[in-house]
C-alpha atoms as a PDB file:
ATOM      1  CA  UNK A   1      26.036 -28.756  -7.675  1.00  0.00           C
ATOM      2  CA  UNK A   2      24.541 -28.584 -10.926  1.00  0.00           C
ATOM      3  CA  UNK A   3      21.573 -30.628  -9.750  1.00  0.00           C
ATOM      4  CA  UNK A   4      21.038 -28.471  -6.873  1.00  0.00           C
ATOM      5  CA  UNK A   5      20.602 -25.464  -9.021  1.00  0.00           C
ATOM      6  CA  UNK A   6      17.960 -27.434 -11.434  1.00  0.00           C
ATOM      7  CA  UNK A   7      16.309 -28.084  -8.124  1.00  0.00           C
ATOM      8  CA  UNK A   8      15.980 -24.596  -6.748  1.00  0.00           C
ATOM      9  CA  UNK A   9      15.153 -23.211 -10.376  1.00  0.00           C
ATOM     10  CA  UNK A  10      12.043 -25.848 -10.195  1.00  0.00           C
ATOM     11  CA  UNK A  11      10.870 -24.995  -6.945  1.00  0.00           C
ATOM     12  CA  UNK A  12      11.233 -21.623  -7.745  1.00  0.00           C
ATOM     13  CA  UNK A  13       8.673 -21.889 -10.734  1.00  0.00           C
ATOM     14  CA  UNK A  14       6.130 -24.399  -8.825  1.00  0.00           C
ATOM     15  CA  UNK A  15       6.520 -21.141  -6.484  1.00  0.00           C
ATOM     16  CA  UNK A  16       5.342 -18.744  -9.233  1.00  0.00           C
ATOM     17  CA  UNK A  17       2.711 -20.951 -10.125  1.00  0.00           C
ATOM     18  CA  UNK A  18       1.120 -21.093  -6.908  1.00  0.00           C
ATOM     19  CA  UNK A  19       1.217 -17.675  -6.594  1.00  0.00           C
ATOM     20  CA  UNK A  20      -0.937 -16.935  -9.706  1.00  0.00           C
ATOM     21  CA  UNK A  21      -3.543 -19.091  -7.967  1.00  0.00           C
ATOM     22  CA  UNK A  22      -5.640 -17.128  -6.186  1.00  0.00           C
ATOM     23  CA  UNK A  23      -6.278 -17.938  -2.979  1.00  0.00           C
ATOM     24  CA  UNK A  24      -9.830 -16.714  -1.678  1.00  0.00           C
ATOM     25  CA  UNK A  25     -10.653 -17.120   2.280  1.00  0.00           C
ATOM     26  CA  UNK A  26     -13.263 -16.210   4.304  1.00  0.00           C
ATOM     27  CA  UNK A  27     -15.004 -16.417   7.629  1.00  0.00           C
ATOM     28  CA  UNK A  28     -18.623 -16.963   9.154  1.00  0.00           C
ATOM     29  CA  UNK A  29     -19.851 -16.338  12.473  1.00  0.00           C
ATOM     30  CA  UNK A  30     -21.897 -19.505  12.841  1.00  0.00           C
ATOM     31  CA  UNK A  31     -23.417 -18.546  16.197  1.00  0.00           C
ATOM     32  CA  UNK A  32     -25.031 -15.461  15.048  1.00  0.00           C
ATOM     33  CA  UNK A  33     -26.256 -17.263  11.357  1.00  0.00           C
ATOM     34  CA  UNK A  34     -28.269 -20.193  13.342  1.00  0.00           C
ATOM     35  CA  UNK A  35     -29.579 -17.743  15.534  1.00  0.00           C
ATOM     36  CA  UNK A  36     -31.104 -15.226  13.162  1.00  0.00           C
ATOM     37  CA  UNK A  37     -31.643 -17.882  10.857  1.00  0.00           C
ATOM     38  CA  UNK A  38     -35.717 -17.591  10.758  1.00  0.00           C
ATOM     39  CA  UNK A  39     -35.874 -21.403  11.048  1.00  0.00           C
ATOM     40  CA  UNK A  40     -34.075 -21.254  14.321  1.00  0.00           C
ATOM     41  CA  UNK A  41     -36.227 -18.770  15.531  1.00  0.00           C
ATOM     42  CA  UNK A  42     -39.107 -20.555  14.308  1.00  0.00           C
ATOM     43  CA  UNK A  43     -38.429 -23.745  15.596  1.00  0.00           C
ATOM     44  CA  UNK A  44     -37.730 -21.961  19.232  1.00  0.00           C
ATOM     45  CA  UNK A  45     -41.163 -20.265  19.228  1.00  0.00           C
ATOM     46  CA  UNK A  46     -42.665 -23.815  18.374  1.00  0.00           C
ATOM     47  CA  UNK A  47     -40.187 -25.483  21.215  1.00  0.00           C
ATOM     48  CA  UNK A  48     -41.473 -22.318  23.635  1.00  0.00           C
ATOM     49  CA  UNK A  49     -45.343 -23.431  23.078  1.00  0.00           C
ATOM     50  CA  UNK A  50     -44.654 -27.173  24.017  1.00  0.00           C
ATOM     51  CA  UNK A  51     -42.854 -26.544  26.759  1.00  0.00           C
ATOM     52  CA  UNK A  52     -45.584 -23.917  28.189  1.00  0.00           C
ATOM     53  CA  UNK A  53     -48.214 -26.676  26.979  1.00  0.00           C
ATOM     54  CA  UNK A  54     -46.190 -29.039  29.241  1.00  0.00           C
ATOM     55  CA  UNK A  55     -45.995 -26.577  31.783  1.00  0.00           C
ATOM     56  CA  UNK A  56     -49.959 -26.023  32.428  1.00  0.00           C
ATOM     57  CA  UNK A  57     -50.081 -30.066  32.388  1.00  0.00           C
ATOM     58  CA  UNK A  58     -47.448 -29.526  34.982  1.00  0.00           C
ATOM     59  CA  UNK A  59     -49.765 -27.538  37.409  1.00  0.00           C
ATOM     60  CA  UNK A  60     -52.603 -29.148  36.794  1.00  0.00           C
ATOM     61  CA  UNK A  61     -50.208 -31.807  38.811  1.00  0.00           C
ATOM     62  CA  UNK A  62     -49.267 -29.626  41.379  1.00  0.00           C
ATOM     63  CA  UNK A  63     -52.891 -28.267  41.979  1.00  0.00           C
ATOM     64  CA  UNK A  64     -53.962 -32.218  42.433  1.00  0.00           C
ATOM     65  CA  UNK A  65     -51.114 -32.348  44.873  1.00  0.00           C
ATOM     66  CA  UNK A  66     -51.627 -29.631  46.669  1.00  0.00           C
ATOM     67  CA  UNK A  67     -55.489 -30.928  47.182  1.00  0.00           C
ATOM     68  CA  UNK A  68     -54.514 -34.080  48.039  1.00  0.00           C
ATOM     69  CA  UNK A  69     -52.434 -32.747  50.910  1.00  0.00           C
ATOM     70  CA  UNK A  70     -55.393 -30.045  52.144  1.00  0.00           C
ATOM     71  CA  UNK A  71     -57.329 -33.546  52.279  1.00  0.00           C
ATOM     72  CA  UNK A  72     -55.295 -35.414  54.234  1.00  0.00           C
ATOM     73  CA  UNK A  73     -55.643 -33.136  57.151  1.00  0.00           C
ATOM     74  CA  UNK A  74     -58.924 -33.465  57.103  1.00  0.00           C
ATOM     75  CA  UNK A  75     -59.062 -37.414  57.526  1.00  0.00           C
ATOM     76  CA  UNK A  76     -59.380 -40.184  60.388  1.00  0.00           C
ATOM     77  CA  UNK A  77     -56.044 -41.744  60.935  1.00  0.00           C
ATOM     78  CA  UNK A  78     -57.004 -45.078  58.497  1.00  0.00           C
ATOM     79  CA  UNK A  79     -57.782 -42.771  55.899  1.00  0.00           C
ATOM     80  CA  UNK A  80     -55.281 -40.242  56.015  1.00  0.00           C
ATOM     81  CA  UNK A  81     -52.797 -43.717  55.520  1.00  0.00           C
ATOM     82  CA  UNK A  82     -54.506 -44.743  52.380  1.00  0.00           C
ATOM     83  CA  UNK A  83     -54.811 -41.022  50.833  1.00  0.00           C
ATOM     84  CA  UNK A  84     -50.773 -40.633  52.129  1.00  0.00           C
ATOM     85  CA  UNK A  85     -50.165 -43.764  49.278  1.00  0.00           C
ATOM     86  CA  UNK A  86     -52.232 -41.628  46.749  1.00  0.00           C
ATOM     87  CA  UNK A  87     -49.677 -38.751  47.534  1.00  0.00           C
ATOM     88  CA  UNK A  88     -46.742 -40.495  47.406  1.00  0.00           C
ATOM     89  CA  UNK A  89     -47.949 -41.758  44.068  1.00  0.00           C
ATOM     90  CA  UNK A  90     -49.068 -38.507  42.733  1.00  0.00           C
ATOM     91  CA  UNK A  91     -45.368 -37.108  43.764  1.00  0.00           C
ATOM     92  CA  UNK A  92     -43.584 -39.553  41.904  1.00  0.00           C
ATOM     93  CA  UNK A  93     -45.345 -39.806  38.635  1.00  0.00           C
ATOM     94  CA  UNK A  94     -45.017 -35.769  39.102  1.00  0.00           C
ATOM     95  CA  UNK A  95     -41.154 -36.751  39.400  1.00  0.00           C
ATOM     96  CA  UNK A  96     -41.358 -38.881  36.246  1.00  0.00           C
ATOM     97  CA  UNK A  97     -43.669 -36.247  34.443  1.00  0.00           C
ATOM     98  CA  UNK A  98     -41.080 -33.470  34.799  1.00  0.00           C
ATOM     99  CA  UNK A  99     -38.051 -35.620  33.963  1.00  0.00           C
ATOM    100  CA  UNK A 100     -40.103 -37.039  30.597  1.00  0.00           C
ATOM    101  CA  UNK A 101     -40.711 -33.739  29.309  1.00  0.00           C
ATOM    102  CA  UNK A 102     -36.903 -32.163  30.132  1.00  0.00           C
ATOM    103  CA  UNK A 103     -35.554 -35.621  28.061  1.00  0.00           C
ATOM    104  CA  UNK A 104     -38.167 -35.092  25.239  1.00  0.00           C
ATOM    105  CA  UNK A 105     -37.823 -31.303  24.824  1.00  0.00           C
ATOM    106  CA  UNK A 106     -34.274 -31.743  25.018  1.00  0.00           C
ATOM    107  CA  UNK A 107     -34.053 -34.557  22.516  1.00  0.00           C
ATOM    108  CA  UNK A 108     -36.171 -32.082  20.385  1.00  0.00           C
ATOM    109  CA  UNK A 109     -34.349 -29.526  20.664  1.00  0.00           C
ATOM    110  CA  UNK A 110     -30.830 -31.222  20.117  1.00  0.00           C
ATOM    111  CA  UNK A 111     -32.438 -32.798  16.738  1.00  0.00           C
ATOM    112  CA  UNK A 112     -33.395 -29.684  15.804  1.00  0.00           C
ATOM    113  CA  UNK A 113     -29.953 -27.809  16.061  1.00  0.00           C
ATOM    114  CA  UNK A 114     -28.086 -30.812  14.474  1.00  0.00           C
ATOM    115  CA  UNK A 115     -30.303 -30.611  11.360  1.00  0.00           C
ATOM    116  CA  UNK A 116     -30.298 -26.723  11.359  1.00  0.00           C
ATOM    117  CA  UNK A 117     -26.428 -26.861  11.986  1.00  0.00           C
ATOM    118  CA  UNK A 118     -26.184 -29.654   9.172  1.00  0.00           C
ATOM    119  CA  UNK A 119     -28.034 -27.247   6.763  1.00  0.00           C
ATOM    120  CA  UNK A 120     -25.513 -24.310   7.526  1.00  0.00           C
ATOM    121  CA  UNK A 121     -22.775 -26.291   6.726  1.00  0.00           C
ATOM    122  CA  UNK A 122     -24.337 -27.257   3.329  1.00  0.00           C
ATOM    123  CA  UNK A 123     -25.071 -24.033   2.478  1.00  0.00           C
ATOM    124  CA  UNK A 124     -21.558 -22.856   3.687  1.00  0.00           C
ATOM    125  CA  UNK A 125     -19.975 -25.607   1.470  1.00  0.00           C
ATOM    126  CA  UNK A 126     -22.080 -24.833  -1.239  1.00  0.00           C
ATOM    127  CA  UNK A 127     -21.513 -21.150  -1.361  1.00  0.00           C
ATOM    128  CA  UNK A 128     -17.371 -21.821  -0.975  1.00  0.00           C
ATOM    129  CA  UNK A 129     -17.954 -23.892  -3.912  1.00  0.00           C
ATOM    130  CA  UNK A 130     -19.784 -21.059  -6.200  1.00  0.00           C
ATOM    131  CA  UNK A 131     -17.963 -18.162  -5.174  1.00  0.00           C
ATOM    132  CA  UNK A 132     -14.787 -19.709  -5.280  1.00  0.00           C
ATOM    133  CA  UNK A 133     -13.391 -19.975  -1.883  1.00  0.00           C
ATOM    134  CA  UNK A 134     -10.073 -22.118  -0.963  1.00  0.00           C
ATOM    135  CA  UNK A 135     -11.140 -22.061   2.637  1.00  0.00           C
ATOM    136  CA  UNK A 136     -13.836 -20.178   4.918  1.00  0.00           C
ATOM    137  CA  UNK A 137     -13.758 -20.537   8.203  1.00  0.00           C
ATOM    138  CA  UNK A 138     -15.378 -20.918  11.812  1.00  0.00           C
ATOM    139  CA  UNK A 139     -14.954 -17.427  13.473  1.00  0.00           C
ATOM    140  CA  UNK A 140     -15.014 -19.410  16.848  1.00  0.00           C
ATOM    141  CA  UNK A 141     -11.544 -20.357  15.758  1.00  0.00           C
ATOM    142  CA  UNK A 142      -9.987 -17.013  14.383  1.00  0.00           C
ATOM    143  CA  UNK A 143      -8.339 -14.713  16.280  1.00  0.00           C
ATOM    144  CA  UNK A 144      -8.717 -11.835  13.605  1.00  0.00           C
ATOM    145  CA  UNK A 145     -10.135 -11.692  10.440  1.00  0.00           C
ATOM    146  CA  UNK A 146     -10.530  -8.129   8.481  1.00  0.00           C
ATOM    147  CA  UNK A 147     -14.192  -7.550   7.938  1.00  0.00           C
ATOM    148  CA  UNK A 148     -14.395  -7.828   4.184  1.00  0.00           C
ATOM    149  CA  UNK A 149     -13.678 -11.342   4.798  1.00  0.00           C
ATOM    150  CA  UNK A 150     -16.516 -12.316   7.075  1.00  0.00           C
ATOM    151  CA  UNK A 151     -19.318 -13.388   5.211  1.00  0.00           C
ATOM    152  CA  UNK A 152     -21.545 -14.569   7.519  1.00  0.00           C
ATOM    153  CA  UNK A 153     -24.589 -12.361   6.563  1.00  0.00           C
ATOM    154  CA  UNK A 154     -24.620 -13.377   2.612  1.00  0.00           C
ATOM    155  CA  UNK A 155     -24.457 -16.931   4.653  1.00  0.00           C
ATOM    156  CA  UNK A 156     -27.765 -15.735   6.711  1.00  0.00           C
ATOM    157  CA  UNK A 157     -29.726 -14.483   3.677  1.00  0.00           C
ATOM    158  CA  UNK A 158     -29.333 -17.608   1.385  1.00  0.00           C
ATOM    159  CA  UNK A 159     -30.294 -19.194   4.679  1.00  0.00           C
ATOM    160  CA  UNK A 160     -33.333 -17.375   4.701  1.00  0.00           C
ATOM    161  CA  UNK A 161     -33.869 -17.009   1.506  1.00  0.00           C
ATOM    162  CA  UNK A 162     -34.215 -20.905   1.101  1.00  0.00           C
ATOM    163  CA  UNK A 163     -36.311 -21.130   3.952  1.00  0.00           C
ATOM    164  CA  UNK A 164     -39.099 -18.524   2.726  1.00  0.00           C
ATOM    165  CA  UNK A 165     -39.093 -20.763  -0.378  1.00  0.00           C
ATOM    166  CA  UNK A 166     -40.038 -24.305   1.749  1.00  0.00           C
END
């Protein structure tokens, strides 16, 4: 019995301890810091003007295409055969063309949100570190969080802070 009570008396003093800890948590909204993060926006408007680049390629394509085909109506049986191959070619490297670009732009873009992601979670880390956090986390994940403890815009300016600076 007499260990028991040595027991509880130590627990009850490791309790104590713990307690005088203080235990700091937080939350960010990771969604909303990589989208106003300027860099995210940036790299978007630079993703937008490749993919409209890639789109007027595109119909300079179709426009071949479509003369191709007002061409063929035009022409004597043996020709029309031998302009129908030069269609059927055109068609597929169109085919190929379109499927290129949706890998590349999508490879792009996945790069970019890994490294842009990567860098949030740096920053996040690093500011938990400083400020003295014992945990901040995801607000995909919390079902409620008071306010003060969402610190997902401090998050956003160091973000873009750092960015203005590169």
């Amino acid at each position: 019995m007499r260990n028991f009570l040595v027991v509880m008396l130590l627990i009850g003093f490791a309790g104590q301890a713990e307690a005088a800890v203080e235990t700091k948590i937080a939350y960010v909204d990771v969604g909303k810091a990589f989208d106003e993060y300027q860099k995210t926006k940036d790299a978007d408007g630079t993703l937008e003007k490749k993919g409209q680049s890639k789109q007027d390629e595109r119909e300079k394509k179709v426009d071949a295409i479509k003369k191709l085909k007002d061409e063929l109506a035009l022409l004597s049986e043996d020709a029309r055969k031998k302009r129908q191959t030069d269609l059927d070619q055109s068609l597929k490297d169109l085919q190929d063309f379109d499927s290129k670009v949706r890998d590349e732009l999508r490879r792009e873009r996945d790069s970019i949100v890994r490294d842009i992601l990567k860098e949030i979670d740096e920053i996040i880390s690093d500011y938990g570190n400083k400020q003295g956090y014992s945990l901040i986390l995801n607000d995909r994940v919390l079902l409620y969080g008071r306010q003060d403890m969402d610190i997902t815009s401090q998050i956003i300016q160091i973000l873009n802070e750092r960015y203005k600076k590169k």
